[in-house]
Protein backbone atom coordinates (compact mmCIF):
# COMPACT_ATOMS: atom_id res chain seq x y z
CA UNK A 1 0.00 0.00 0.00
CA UNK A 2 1.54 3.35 -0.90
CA UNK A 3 1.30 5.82 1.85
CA UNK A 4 -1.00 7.84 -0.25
CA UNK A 5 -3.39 5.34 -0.42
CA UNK A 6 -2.73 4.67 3.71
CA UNK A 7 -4.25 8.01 4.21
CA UNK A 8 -7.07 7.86 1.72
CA UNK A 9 -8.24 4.87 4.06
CA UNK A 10 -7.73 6.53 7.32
CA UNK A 11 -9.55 9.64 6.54
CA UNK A 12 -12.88 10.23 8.83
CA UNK A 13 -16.43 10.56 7.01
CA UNK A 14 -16.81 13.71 4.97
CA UNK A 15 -12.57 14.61 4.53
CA UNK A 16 -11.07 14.39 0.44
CA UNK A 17 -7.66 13.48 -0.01
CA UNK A 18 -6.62 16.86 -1.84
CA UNK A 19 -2.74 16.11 -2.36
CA UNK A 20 0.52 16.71 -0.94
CA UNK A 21 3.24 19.50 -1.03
CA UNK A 22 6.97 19.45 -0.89
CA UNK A 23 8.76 22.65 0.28
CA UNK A 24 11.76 23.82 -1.32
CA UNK A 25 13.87 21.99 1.32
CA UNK A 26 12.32 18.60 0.96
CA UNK A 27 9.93 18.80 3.93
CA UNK A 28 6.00 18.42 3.13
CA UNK A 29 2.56 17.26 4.05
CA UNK A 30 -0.66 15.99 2.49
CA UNK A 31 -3.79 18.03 2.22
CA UNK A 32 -6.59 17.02 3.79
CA UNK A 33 -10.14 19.11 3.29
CA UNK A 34 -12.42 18.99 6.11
CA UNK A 35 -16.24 18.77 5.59
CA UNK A 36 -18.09 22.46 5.82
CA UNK A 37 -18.51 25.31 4.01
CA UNK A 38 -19.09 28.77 5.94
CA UNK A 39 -18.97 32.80 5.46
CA UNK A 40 -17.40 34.63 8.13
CA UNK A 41 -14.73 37.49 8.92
CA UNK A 42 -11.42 36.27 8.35
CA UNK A 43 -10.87 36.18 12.70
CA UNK A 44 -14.18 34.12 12.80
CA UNK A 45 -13.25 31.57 9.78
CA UNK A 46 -9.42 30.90 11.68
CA UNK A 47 -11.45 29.95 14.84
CA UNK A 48 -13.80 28.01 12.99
CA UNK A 49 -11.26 26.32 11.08
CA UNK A 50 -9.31 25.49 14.56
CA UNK A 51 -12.54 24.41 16.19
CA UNK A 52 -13.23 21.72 13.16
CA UNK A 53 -9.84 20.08 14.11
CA UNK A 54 -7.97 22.40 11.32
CA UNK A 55 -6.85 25.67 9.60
CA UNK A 56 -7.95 27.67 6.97
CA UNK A 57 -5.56 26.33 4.15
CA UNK A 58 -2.91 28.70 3.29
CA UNK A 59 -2.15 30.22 -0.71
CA UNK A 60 -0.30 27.09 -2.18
CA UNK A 61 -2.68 24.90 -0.50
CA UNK A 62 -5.84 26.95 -2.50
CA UNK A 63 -4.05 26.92 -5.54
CA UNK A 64 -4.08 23.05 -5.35
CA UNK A 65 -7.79 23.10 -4.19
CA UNK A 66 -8.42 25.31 -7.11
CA UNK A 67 -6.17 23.44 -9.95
CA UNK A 68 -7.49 20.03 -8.87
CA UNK A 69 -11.10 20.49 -6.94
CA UNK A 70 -12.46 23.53 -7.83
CA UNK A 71 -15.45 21.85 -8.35
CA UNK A 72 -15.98 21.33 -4.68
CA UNK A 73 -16.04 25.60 -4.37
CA UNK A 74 -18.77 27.61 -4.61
CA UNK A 75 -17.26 30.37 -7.21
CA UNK A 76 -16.71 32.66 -4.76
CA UNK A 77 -13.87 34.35 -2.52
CA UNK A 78 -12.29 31.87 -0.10
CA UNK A 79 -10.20 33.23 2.88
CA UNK A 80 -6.53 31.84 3.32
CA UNK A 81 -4.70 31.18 6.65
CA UNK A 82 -1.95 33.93 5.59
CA UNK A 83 -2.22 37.87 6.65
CA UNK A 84 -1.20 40.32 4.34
CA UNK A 85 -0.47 43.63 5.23
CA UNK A 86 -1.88 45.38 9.30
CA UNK A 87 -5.86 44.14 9.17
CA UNK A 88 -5.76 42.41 5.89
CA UNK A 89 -5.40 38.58 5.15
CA UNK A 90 -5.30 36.77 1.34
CA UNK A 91 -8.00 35.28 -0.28
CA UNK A 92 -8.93 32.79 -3.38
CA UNK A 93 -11.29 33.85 -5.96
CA UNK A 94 -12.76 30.14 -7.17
CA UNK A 95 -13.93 31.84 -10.15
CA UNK A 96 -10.83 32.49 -11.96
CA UNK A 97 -8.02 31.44 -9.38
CA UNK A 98 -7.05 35.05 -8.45
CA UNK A 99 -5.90 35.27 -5.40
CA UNK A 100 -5.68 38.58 -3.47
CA UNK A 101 -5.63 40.49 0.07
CA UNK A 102 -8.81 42.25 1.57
CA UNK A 103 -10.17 43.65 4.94
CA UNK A 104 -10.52 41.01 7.43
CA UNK A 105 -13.51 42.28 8.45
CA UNK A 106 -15.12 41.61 5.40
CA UNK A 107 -17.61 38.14 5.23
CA UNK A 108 -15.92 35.47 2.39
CA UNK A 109 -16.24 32.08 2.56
CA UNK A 110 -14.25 29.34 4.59
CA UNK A 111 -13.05 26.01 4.32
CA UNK A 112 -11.05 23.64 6.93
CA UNK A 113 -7.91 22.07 6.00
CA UNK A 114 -5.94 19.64 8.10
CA UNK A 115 -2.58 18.22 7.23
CA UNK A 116 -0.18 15.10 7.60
CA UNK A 117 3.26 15.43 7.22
CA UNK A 118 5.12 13.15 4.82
CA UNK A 119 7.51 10.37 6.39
């Protein structure tokens, strides 16, 4: 069994395998997304996200979740995990992939990811 395939059959009810990521220095993890699909302020999506047994997946992790399972995404603007500059955090537009910063104060949509490191 390849360890892909080891997680695939340990994930709980409701979680897709989304992938895995390898950092420039070799170390990575596999991508995990968590069942739910809310709108809140970016402080009320990372709690959420935490709360669900995750985080809000950060801008590499989107672009995979866009490239490979955008169909999954209501085509609308997903928060990320990552601030940008004082009171503003990144986003994903599903529509076209853009990905940008905005207010955290605004409402956008949130999904939980959780992840497994790679042995």
């Amino acid at each position: 069994m390849t360890a892909r395939e080891s997680i695939i059959s340990q994930l709980a009810e409701g979680e897709v395998y989304i992938g895995s990521i390898t950092n420039a220095d070799g170390a990575g993890h596999h991508v995990i997304l968590l069942p739910g699909d809310v709108e809140k302020t970016w402080t009320e999506a990372m709690k959420w996200a935490k709360e669900a047994g995750g985080d809000l997946p950060n801008r590499v992790e989107q672009a995979l979740l866009y490239a490979n399972h955008s169909d999954r995404f209501k085509k609308d603007w997903y928060w990320s995990n990552q601030k940008d500059e004082d009171g503003f955090a990144w986003y994903q537009y599903f529509l076209n992939g853009s990905q940008s910063g905005i207010s955290q104060y605004y409402r956008l949509r949130a999904v939980a990811v959780r992840r497994l490191p790679i042995q």
